[in-house]
PDB file of N, CA and C in Angstrom:
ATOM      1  N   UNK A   1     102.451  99.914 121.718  1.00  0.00           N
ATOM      2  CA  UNK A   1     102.865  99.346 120.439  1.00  0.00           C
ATOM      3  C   UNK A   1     102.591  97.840 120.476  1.00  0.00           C
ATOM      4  N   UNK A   2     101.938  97.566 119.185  1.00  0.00           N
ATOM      5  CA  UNK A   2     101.653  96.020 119.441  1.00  0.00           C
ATOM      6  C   UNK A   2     102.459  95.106 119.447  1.00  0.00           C
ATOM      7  N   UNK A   3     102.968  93.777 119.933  1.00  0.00           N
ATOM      8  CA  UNK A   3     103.951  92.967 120.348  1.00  0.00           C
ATOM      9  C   UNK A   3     104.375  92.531 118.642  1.00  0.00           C
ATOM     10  N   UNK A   4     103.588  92.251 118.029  1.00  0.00           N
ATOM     11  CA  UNK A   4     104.004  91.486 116.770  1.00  0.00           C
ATOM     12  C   UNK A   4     102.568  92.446 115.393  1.00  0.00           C
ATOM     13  N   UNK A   5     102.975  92.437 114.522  1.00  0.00           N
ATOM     14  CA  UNK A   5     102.119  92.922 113.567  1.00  0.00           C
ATOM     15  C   UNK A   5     101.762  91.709 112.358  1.00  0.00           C
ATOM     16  N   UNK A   6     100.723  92.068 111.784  1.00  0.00           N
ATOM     17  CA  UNK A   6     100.510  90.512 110.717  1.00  0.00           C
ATOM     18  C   UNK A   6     100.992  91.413 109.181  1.00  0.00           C
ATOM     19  N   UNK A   7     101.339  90.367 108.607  1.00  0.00           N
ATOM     20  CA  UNK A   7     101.295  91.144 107.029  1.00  0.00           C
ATOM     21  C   UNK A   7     101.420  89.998 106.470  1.00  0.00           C
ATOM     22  N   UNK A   8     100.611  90.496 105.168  1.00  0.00           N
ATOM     23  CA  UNK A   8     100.172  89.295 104.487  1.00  0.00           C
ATOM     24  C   UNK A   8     101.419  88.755 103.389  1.00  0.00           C
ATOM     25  N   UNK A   9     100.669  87.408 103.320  1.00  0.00           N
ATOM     26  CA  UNK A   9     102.158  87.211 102.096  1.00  0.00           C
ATOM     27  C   UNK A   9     102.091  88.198 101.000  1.00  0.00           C
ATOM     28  N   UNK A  10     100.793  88.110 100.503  1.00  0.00           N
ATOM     29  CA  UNK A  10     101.000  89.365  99.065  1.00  0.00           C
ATOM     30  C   UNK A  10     101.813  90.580  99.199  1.00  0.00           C
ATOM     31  N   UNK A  11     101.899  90.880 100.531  1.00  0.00           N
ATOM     32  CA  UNK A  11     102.097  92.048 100.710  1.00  0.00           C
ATOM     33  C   UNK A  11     103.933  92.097 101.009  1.00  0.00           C
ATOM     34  N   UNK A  12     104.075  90.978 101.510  1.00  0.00           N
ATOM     35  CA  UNK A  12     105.643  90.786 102.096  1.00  0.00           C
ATOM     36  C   UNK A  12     106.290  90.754 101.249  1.00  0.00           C
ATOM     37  N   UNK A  13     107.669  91.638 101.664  1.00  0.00           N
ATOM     38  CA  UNK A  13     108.851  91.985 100.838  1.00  0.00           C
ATOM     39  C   UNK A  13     109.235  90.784 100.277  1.00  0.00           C
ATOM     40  N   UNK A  14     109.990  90.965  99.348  1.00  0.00           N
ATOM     41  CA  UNK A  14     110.740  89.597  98.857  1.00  0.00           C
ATOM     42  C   UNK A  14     111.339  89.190  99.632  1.00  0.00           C
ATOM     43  N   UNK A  15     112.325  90.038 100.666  1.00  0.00           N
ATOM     44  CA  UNK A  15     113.427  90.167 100.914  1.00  0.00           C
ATOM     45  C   UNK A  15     113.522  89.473 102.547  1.00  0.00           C
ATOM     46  N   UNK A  16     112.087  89.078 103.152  1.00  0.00           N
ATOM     47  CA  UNK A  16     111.351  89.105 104.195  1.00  0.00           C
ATOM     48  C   UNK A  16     111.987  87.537 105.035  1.00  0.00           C
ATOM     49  N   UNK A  17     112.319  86.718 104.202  1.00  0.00           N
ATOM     50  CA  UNK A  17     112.882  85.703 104.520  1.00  0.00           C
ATOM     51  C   UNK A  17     114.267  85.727 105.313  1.00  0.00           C
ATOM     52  N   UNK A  18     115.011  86.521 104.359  1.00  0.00           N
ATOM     53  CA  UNK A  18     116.324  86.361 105.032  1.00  0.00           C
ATOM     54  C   UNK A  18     116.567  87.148 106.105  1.00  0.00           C
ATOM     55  N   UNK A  19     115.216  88.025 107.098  1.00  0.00           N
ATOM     56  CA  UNK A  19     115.277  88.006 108.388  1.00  0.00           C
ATOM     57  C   UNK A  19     115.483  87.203 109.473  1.00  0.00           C
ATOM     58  N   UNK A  20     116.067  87.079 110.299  1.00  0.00           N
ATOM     59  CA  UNK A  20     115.953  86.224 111.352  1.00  0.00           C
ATOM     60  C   UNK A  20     114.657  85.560 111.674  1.00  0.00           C
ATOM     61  N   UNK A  21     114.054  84.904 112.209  1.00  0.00           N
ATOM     62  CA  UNK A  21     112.657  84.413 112.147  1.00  0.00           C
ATOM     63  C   UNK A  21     112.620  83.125 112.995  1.00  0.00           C
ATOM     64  N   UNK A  22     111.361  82.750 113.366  1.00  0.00           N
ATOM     65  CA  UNK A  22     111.290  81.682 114.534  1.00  0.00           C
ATOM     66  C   UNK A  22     109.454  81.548 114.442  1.00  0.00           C
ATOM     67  N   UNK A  23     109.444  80.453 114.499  1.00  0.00           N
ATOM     68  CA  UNK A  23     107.900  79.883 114.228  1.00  0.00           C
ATOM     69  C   UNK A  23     106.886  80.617 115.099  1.00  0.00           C
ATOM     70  N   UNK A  24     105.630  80.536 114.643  1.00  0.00           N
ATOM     71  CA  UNK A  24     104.587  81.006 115.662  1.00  0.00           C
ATOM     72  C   UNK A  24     104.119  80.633 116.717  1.00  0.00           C
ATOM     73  N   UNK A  25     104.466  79.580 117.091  1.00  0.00           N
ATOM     74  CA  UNK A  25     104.255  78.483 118.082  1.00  0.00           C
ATOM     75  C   UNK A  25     105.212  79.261 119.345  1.00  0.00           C
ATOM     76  N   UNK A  26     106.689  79.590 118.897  1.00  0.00           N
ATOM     77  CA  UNK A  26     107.712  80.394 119.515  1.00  0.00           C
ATOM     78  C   UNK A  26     106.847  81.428 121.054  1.00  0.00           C
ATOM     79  N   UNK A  27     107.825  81.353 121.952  1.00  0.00           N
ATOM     80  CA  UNK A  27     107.736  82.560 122.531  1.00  0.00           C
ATOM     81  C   UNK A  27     108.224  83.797 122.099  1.00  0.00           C
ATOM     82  N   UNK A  28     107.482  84.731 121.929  1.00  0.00           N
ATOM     83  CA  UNK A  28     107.505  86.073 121.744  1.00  0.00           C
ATOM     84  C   UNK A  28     108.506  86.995 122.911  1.00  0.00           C
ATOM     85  N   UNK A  29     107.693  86.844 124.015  1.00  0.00           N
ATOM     86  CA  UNK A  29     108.403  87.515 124.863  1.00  0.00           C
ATOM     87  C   UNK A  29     110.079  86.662 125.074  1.00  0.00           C
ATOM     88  N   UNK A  30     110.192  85.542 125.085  1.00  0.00           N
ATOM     89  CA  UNK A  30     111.354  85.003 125.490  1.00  0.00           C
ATOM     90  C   UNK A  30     112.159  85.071 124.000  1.00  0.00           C
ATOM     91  N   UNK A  31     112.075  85.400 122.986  1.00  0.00           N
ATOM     92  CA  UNK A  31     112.521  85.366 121.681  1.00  0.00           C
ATOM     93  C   UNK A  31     113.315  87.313 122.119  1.00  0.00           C
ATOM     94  N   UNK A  32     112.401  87.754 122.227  1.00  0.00           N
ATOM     95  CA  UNK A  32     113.312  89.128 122.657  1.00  0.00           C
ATOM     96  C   UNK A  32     114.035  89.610 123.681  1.00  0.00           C
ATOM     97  N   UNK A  33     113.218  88.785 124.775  1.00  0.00           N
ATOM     98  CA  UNK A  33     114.301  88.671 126.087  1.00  0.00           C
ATOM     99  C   UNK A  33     115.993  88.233 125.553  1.00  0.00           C
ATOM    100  N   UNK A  34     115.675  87.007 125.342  1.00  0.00           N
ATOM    101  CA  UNK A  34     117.002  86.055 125.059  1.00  0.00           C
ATOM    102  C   UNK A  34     117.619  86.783 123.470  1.00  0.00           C
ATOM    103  N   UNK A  35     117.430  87.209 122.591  1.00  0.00           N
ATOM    104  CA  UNK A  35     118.109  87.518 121.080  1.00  0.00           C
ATOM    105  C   UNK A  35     118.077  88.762 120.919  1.00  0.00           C
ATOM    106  N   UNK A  36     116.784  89.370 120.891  1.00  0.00           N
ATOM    107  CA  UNK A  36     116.472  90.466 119.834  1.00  0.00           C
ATOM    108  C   UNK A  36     116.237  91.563 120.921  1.00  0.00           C
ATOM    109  N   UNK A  37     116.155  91.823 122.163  1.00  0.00           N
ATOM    110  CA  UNK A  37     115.572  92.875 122.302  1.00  0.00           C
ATOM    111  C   UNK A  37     114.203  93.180 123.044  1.00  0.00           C
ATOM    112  N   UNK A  38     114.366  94.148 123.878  1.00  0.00           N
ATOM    113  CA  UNK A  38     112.814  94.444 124.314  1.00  0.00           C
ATOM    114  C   UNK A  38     111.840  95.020 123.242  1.00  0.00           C
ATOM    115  N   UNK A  39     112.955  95.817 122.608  1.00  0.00           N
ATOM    116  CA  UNK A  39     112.436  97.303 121.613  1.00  0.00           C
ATOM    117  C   UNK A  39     112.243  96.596 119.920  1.00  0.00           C
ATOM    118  N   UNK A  40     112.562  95.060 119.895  1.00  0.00           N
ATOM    119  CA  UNK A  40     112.923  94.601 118.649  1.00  0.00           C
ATOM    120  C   UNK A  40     111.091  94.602 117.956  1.00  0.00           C
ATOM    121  N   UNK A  41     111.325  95.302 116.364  1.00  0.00           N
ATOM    122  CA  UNK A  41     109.951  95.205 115.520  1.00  0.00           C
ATOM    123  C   UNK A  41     109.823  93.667 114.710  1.00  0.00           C
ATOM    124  N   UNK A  42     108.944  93.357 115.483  1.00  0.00           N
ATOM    125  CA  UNK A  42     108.262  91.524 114.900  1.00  0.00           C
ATOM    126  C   UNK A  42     107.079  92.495 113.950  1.00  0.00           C
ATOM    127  N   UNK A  43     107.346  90.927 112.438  1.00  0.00           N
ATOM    128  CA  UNK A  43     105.938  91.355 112.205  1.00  0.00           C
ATOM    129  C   UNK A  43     105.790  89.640 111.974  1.00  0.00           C
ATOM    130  N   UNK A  44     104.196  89.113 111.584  1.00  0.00           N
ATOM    131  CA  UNK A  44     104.155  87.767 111.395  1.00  0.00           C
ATOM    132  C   UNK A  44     103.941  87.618 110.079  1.00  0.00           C
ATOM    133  N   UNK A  45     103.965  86.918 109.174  1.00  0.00           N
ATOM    134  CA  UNK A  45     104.154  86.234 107.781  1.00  0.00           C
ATOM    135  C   UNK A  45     103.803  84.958 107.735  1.00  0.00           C
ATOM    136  N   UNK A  46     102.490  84.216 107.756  1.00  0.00           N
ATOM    137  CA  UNK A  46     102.246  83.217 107.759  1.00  0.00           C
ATOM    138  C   UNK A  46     102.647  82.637 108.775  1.00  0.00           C
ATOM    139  N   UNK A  47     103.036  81.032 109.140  1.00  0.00           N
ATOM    140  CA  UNK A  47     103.698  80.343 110.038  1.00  0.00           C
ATOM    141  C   UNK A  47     105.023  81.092 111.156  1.00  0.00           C
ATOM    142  N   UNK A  48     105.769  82.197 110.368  1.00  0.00           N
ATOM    143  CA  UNK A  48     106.472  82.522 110.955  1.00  0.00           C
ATOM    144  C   UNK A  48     106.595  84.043 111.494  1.00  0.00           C
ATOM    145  N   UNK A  49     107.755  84.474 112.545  1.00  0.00           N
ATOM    146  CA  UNK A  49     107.619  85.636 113.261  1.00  0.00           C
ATOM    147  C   UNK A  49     109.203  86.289 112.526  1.00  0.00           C
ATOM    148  N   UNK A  50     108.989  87.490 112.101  1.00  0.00           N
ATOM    149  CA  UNK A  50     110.501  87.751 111.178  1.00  0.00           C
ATOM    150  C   UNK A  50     110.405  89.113 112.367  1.00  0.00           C
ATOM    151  N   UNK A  51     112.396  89.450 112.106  1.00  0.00           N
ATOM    152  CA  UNK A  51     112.686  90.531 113.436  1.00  0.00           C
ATOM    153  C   UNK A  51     113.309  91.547 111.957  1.00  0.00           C
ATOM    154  N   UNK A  52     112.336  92.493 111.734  1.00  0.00           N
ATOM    155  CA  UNK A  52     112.667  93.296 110.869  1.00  0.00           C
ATOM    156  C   UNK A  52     113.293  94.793 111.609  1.00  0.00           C
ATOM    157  N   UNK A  53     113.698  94.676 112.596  1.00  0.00           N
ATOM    158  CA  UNK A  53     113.980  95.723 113.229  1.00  0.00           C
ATOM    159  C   UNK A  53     115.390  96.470 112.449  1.00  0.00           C
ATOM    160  N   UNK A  54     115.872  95.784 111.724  1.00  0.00           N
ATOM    161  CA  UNK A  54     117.087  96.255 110.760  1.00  0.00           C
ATOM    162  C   UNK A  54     116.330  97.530 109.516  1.00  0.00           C
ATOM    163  N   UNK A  55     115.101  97.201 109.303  1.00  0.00           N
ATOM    164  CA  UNK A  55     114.380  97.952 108.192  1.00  0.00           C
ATOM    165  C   UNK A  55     112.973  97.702 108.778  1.00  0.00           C
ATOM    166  N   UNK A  56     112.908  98.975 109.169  1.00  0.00           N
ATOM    167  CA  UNK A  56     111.732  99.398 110.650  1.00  0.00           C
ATOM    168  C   UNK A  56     110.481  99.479 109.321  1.00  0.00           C
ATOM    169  N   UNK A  57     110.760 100.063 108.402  1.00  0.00           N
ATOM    170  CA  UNK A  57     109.701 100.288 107.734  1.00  0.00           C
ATOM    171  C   UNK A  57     108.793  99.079 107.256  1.00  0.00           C
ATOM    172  N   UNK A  58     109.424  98.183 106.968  1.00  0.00           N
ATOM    173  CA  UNK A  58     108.641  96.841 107.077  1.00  0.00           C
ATOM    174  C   UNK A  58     107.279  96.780 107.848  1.00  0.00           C
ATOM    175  N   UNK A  59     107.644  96.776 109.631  1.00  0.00           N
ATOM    176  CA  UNK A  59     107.036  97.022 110.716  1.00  0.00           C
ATOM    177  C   UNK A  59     105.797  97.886 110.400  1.00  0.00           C
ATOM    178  N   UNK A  60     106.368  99.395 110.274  1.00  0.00           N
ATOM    179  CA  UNK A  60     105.563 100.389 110.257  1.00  0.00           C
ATOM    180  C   UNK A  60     104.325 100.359 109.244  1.00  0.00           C
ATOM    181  N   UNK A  61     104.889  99.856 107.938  1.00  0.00           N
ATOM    182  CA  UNK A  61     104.059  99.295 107.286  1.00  0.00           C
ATOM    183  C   UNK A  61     102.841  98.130 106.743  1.00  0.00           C
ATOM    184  N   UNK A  62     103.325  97.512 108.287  1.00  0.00           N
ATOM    185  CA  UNK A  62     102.508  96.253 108.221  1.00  0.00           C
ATOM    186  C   UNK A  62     100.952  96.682 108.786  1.00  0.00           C
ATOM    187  N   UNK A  63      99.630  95.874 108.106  1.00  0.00           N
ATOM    188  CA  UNK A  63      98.805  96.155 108.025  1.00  0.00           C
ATOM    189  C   UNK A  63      98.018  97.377 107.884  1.00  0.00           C
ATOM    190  N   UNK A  64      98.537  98.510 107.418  1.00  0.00           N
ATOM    191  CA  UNK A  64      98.173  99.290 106.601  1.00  0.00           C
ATOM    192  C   UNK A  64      97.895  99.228 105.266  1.00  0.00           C
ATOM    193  N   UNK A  65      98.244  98.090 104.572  1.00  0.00           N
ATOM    194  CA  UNK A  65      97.776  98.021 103.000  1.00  0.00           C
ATOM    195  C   UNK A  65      96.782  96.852 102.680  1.00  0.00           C
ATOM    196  N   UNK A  66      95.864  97.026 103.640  1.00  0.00           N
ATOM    197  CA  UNK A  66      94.068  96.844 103.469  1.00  0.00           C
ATOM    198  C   UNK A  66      93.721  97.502 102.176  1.00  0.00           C
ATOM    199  N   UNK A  67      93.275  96.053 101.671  1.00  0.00           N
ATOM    200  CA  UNK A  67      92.524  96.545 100.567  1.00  0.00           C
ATOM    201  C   UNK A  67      90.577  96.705 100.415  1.00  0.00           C
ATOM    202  N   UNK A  68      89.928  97.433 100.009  1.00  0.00           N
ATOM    203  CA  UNK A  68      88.662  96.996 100.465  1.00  0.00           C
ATOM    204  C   UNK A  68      87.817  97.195  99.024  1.00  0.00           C
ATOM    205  N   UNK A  69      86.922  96.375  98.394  1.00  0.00           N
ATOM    206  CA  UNK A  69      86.866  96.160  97.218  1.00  0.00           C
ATOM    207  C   UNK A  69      85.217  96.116  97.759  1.00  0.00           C
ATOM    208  N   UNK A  70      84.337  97.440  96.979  1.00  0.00           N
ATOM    209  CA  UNK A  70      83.054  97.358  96.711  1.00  0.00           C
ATOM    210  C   UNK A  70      82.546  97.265  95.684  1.00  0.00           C
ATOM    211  N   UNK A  71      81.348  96.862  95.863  1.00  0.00           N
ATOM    212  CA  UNK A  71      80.445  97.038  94.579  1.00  0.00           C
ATOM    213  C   UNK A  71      79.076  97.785  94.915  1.00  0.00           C
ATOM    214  N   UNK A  72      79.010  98.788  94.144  1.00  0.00           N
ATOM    215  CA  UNK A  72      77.872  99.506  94.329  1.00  0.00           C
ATOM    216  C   UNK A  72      76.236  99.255  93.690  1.00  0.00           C
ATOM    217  N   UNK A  73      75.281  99.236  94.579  1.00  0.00           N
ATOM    218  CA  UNK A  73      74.311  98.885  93.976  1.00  0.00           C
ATOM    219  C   UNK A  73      73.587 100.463  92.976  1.00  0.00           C
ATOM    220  N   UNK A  74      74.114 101.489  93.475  1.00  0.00           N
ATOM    221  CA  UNK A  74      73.606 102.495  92.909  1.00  0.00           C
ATOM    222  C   UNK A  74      74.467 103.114  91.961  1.00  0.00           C
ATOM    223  N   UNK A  75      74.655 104.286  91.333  1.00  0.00           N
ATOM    224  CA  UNK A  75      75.340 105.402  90.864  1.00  0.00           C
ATOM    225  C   UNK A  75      75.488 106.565  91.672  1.00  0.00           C
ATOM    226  N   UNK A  76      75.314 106.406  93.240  1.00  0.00           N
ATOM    227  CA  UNK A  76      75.746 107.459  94.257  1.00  0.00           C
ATOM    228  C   UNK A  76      77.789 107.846  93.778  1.00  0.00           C
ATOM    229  N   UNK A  77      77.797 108.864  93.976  1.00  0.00           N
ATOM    230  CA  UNK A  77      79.322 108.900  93.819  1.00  0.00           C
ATOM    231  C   UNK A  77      80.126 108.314  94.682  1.00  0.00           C
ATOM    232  N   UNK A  78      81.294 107.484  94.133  1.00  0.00           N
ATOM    233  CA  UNK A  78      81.973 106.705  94.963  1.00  0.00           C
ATOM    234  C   UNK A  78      82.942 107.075  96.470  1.00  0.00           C
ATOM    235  N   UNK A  79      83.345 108.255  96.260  1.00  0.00           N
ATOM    236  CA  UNK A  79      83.791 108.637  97.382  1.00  0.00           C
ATOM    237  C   UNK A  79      82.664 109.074  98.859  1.00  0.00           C
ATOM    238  N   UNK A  80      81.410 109.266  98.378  1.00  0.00           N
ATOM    239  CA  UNK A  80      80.440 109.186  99.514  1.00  0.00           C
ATOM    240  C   UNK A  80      79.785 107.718  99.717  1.00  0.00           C
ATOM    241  N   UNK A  81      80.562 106.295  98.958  1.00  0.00           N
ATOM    242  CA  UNK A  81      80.279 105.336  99.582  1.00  0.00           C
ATOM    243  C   UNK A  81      81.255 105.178 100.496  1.00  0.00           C
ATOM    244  N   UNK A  82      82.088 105.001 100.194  1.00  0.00           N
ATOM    245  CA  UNK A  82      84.011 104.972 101.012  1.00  0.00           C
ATOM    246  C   UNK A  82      83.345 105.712 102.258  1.00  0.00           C
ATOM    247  N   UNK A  83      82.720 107.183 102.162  1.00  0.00           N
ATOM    248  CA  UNK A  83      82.923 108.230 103.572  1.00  0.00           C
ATOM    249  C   UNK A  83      82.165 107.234 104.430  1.00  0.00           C
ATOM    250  N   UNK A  84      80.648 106.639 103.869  1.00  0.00           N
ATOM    251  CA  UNK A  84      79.548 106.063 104.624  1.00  0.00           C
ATOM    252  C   UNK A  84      79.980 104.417 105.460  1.00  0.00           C
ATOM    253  N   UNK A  85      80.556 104.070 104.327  1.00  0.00           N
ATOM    254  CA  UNK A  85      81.292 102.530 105.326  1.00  0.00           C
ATOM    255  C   UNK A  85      82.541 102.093 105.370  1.00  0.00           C
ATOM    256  N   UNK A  86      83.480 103.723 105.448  1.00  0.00           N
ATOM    257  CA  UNK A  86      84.756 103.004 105.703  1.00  0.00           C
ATOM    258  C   UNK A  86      85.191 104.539 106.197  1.00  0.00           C
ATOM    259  N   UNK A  87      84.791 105.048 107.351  1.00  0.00           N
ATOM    260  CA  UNK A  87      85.077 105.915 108.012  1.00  0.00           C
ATOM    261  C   UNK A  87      86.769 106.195 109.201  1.00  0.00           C
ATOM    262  N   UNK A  88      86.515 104.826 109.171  1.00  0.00           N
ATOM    263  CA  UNK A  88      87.824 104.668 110.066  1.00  0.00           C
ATOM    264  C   UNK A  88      88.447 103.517 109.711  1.00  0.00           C
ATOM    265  N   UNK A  89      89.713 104.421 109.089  1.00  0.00           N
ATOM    266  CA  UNK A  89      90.704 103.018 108.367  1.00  0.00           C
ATOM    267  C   UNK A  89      92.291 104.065 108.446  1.00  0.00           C
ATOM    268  N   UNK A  90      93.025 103.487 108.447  1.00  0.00           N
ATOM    269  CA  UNK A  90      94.205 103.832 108.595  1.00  0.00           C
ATOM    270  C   UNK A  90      94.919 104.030 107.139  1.00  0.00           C
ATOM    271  N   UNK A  91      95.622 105.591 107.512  1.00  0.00           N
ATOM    272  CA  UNK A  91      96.413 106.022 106.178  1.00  0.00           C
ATOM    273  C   UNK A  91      96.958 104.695 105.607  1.00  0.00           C
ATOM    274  N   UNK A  92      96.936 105.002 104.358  1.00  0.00           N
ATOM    275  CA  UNK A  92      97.864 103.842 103.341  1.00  0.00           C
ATOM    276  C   UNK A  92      96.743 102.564 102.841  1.00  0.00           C
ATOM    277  N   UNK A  93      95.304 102.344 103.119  1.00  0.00           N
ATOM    278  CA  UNK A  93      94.669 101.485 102.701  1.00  0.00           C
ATOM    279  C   UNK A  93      94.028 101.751 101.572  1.00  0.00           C
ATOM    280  N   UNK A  94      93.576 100.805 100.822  1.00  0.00           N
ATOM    281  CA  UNK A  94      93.320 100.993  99.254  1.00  0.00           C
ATOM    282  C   UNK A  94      92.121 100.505  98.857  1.00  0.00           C
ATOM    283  N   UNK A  95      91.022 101.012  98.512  1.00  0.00           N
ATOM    284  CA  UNK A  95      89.602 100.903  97.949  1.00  0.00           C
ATOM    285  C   UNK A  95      89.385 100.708  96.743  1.00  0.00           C
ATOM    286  N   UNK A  96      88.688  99.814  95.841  1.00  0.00           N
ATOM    287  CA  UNK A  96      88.078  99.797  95.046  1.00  0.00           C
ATOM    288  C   UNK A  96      86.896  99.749  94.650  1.00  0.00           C
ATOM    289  N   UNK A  97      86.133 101.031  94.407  1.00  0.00           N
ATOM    290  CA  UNK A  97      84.479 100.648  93.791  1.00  0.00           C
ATOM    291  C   UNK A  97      84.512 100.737  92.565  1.00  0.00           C
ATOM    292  N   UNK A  98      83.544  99.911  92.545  1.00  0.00           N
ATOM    293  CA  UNK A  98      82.362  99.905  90.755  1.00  0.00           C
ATOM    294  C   UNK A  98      80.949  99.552  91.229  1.00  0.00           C
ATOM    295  N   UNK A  99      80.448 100.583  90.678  1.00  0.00           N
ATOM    296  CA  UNK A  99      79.100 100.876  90.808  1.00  0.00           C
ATOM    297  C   UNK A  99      78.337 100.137  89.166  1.00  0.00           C
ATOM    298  N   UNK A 100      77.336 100.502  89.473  1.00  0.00           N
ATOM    299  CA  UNK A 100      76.272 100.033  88.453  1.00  0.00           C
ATOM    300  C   UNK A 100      76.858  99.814  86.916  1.00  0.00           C
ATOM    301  N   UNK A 101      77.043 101.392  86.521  1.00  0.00           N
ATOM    302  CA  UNK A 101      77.870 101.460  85.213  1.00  0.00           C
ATOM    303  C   UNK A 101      78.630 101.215  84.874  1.00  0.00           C
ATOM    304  N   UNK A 102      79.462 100.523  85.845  1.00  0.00           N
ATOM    305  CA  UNK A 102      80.907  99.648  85.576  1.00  0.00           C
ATOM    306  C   UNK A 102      81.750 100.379  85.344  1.00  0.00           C
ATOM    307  N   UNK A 103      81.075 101.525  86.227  1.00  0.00           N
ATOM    308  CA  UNK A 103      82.449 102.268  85.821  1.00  0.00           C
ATOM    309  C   UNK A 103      83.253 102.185  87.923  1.00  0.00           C
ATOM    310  N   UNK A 104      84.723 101.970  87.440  1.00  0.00           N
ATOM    311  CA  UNK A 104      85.752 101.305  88.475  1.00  0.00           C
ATOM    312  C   UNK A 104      86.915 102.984  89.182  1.00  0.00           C
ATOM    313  N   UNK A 105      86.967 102.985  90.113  1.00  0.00           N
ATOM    314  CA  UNK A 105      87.940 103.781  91.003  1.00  0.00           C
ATOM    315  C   UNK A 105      88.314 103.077  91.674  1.00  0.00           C
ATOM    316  N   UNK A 106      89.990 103.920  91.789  1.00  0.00           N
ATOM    317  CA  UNK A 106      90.719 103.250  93.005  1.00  0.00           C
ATOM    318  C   UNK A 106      91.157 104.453  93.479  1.00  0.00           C
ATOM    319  N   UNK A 107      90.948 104.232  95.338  1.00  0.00           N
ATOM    320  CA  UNK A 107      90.825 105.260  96.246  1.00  0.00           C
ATOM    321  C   UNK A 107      92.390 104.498  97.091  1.00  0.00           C
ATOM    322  N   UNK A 108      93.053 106.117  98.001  1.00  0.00           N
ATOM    323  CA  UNK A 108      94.236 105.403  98.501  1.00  0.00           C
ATOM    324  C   UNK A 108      93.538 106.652  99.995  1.00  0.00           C
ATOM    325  N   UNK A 109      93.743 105.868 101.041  1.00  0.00           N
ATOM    326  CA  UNK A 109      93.085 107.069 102.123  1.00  0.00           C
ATOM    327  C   UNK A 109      94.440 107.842 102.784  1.00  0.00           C
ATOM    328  N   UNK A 110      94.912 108.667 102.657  1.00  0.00           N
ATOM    329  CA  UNK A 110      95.942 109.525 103.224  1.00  0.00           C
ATOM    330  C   UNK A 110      95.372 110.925 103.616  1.00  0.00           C
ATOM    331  N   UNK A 111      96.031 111.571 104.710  1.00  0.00           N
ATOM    332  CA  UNK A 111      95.598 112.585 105.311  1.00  0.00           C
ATOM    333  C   UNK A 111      94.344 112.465 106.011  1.00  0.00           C
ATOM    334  N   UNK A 112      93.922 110.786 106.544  1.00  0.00           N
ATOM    335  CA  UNK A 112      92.653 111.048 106.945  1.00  0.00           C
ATOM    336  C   UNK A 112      91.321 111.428 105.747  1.00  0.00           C
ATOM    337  N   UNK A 113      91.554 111.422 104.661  1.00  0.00           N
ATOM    338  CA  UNK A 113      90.598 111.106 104.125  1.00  0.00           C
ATOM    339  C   UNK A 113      90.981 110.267 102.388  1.00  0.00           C
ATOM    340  N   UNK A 114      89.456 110.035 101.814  1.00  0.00           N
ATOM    341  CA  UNK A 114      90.274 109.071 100.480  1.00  0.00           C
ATOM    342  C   UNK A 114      89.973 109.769  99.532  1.00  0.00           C
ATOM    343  N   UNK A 115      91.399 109.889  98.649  1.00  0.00           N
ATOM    344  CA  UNK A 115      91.814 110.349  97.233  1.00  0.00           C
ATOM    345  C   UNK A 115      92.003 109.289  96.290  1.00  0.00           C
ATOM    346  N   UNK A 116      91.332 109.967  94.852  1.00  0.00           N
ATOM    347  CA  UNK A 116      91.237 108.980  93.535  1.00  0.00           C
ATOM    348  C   UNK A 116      92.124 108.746  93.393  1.00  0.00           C
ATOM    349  N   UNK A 117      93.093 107.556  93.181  1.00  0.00           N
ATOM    350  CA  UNK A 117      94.430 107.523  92.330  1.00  0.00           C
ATOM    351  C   UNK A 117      94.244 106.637  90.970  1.00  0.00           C
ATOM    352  N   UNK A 118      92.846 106.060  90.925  1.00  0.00           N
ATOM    353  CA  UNK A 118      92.704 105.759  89.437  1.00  0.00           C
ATOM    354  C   UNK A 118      91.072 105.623  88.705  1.00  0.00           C
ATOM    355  N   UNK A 119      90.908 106.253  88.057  1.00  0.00           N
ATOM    356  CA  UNK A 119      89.554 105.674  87.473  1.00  0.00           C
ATOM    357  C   UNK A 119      90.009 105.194  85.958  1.00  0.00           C
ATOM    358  N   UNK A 120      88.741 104.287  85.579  1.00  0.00           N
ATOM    359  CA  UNK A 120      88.600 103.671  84.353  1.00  0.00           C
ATOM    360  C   UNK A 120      86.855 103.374  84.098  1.00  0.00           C
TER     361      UNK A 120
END
């Protein structure tokens, strides 16, 4: 399990602040030795390291909501661009193509592979 996880501000809870927290500069290992824990879930948020181990899902959720935004030079169907250059990505990340005709999908990859959740 990785020591600390990143998540982006867009992505961070509102609520993300009023975690405990300690700069990046901080020791990691001595921040859980001494306070939080061997087992404690860090994720990072800009400048700082928050101990969301109170609401694990935070954690679990961090960097899984990759977004990946194409543009297609052809009218190949969009889900066999996704298969061709984004083969390995982790459940919960989110695609957008538009191809030629402007016409736009948004793909969400769960179960190991990616499903439409919007066209226009």
């Amino acid at each position: 399990m990785p020591r600390v996880k990143i998540i982006n501000k867009e992505e961070a809870p509102e609520n993300l602040s009023n975690f405990p927290n300690f700069h990046k500069s901080g020791s990691i290992t001595g921040m859980k030795k001494l306070y939080y824990g061997k087992d404690a879930l860090l994720v990072r948020c800009g400048d700082y390291i928050y101990n969301v181990t109170s609401e694990p899902k935070i954690y679990h959720n961090a960097e899984k909501l990759i977004t990946y935004c194409i543009i297609s030079t052809t009218d190949n169907p969009h889900i066999e661009i996704l298969n061709e250059y984004y083969r390995k990505v982790k459940n919960g990340a989110f695609a957008e193509v538009t191809n030629n005709s402007g016409i736009k999908k948004k793909f969400l990859f769960e179960n190991n592979q990616w499903n439409v959740i919007d066209a226009k």
